[in-house]
Every structure is written in C-alpha cells, then in structure tokens.
Protein backbone atom coordinates (compact mmCIF):
# COMPACT_ATOMS: atom_id res chain seq x y z
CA UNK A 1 36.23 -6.95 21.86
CA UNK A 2 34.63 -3.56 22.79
CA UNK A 3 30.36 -3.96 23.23
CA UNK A 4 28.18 -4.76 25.42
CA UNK A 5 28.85 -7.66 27.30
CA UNK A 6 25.24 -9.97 28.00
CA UNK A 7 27.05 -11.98 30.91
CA UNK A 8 26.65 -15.36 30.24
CA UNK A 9 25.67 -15.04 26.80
CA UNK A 10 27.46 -12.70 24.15
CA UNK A 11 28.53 -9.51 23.74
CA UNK A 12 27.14 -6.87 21.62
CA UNK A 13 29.83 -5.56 19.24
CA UNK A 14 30.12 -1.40 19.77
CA UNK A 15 30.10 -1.38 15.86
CA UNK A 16 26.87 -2.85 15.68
CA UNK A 17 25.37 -0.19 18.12
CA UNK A 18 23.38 3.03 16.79
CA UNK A 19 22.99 5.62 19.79
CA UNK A 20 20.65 8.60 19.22
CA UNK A 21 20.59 11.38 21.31
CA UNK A 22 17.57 13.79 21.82
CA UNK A 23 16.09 16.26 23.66
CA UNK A 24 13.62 14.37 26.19
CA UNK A 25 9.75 15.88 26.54
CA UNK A 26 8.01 16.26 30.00
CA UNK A 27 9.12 17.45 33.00
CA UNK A 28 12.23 18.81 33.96
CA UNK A 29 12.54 22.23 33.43
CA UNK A 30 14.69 24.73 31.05
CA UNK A 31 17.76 22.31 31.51
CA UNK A 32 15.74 19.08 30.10
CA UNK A 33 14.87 21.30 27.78
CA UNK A 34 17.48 22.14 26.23
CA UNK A 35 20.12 19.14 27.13
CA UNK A 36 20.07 15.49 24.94
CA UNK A 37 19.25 14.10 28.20
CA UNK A 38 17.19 11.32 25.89
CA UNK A 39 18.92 8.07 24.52
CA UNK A 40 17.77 5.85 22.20
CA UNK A 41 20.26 2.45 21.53
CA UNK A 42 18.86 0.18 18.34
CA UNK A 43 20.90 -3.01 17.72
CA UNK A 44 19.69 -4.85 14.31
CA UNK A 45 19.83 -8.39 16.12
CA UNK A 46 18.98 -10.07 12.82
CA UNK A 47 22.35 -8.62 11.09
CA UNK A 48 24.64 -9.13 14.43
CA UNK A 49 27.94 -10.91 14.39
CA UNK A 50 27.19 -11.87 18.04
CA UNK A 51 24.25 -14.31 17.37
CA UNK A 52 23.61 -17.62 15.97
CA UNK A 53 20.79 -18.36 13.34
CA UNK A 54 19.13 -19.80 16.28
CA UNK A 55 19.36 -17.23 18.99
CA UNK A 56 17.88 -15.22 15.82
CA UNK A 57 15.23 -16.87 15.30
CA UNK A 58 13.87 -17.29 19.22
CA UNK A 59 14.48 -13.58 19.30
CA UNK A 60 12.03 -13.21 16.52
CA UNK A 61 9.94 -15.46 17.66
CA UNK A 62 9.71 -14.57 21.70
CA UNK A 63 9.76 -10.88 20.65
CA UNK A 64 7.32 -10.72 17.63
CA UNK A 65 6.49 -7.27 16.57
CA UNK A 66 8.32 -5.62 19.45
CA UNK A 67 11.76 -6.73 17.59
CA UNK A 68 10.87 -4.75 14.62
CA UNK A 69 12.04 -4.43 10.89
CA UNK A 70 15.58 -4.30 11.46
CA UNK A 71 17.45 -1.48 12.79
C-alpha cells in the first residue's frame, strides 16, 4: 500500500492525502516569490481507513481543537 508509513503504527493511505501547494510569504527573494515553495498536507483522521474507532477518538481527544473539523 502506497502512504505514509507511521513506523510502528499505520500507514497513511496516499488516497487519503490532500497536498496544497502555495507560494510561501517572507523572506527569500524573487525566487520564493514566485516558486510553490509552500506545502500544506491535511489528512481527515476521523474518515481514514488506517485508524481504529479508538485511535480516533484519543486523537480527538489528545489533540482537541488543533485536530480540527475534518479535512
């Protein structure tokens, strides 16, 4: 299975992944400017194939607000 591999844990299926590329702000000149040199990876843990209810819910609960609304 292609994804993310967590060793010792699970691996995050690639389908599940949702990559967003972006120009990035600050420093760095005309190329950083003007390259998608920013990444942003979201992974809706509370839809994955790759977790039990349980690892679910301690995510949710051991993350709180920083896990979000989904995606």
């Amino acid at each position: 299975m292609d994804g993310i591999d967590i060793p010792g844990h699970f691996i995050i299926p690639e389908d599940e992944l949702e990559w967003e590329f972006s120009t990035s702000g600050g420093p760095g000149g005309q190329h950083a400017n003007r390259s998608a040199t920013r990444v942003e990876l979201r992974w809706d843990y509370q839809h994955s194939r790759a977790l039990s209810l349980a690892e679910k819910t301690r995510i949710k609960r051991k993350a709180g607000a920083r896990a979000g609304g989904g995606v």
